[in-house]
Structures are given as structure tokens and as C-alpha cells.
Protein backbone atom coordinates (compact mmCIF):
# COMPACT_ATOMS: atom_id res chain seq x y z
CA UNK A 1 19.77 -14.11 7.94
CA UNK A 2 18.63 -14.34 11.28
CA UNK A 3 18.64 -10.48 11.77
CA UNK A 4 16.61 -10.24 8.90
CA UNK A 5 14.17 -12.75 10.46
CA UNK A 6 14.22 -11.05 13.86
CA UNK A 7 13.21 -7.36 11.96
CA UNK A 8 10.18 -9.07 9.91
CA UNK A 9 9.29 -10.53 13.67
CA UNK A 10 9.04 -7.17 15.16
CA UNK A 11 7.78 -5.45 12.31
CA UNK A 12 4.87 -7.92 12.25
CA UNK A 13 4.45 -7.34 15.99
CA UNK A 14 3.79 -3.54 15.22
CA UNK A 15 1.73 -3.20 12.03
CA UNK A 16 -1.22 -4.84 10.76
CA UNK A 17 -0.62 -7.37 7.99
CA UNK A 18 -3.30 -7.80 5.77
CA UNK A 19 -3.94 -9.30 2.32
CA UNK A 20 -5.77 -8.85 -0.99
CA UNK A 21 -9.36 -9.60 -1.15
CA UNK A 22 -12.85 -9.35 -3.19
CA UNK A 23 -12.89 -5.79 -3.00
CA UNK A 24 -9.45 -5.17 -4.12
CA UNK A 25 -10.01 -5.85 -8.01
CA UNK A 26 -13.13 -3.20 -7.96
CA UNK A 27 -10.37 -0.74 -5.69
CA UNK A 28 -7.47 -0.96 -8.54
CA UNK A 29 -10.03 -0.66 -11.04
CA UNK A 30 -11.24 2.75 -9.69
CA UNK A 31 -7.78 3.72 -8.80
CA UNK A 32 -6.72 2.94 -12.61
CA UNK A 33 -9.66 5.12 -13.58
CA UNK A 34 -8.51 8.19 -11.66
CA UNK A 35 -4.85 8.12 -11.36
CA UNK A 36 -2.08 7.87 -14.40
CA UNK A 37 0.02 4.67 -13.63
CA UNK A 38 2.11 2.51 -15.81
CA UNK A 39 4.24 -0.18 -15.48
CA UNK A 40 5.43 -1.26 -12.33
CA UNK A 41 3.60 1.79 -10.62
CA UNK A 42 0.71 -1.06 -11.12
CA UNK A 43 2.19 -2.40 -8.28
CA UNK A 44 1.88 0.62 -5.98
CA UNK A 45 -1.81 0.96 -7.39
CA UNK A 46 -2.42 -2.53 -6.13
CA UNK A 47 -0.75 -1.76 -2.38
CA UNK A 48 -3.17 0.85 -2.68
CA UNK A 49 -6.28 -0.45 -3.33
CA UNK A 50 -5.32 -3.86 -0.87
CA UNK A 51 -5.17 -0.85 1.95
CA UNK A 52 -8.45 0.86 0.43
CA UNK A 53 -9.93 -2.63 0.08
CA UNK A 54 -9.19 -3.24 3.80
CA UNK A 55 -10.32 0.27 5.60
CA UNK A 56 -6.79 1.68 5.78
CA UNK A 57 -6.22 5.12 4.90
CA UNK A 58 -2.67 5.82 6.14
CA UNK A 59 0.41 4.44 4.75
CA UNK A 60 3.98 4.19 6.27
CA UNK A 61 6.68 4.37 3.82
CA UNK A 62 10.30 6.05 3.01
CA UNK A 63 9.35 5.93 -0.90
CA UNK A 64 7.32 8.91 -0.75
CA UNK A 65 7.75 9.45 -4.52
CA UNK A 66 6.12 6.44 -5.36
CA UNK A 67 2.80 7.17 -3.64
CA UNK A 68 2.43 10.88 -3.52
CA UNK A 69 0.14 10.07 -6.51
CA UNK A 70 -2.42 8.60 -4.52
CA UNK A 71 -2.85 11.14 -2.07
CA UNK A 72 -6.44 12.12 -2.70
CA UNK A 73 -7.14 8.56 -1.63
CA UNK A 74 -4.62 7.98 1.11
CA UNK A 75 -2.77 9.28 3.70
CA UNK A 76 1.94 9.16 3.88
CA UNK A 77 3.58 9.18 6.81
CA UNK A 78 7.56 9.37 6.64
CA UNK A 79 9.06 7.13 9.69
């Protein structure tokens, strides 16, 4: 448990954190609108438009699959 706690630590050292606001329901609207998602891919839509919502453009992630649908909106990088 505490190496757990000790990665979140450093990972929160190195990458902004950021949360849903106003603009994020308008975001995942628009996002619905333009890109096929169902199910739990809602979820992704919502990471999405929290990152749109927020001026970020470029997202870090190993789960490439998951997000190569939004590409004409964002940017993946691959650690």
C-alpha cells in the first residue's frame, strides 16, 4: 500500500491534475455529437472533454485503443 501511495505522489508531482468543470457538459455533448461511443466508452468521452474543457490537447496513456477515436480532437502519446 505504501508503494502505491508513493507512485500517486510522484505521479502528481509530474502531471497536471485537473477536474471537471462548467464547460465539460457542453465538451461531452459535442464530443457525443461527433464521435460513436457507447457504454463505458462514455467514460473515455468524459476524460476527453474534462481535458478539452481545461485547454489540454495531449493525452498520456498505454490504452491507445480506447482513445484513438478521439484523435481529431486530441493528441496520444505512448510512455
Amino acid at each position: 500500500m505504501r508503494a502505491a501511495l508513493q507512485r500517486v505522489r510522484i505521479f502528481a508531482s509530474r502531471f497536471e491534475i485537473t477536474e471537471d468543470g462548467a464547460g465539460v457538459y457542453d465538451q461531452l455533448l459535442e464530443l457525443l455529437q461527433q464521435v460513436r461511443i457507447a457504454g463505458k466508452q462514455v467514460r473515455d468521452a468524459n476524460l476527453v472533454a474534462t481535458m478539452r474543457g481545461q485547454g489540454i490537447l495531449r493525452l498520456l496513456t498505454f490504452n491507445t485503443a480506447a482513445f484513438n477515436r478521439f484523435d481529431s480532437v486530441i493528441e496520444l502519446s505512448v510512455p
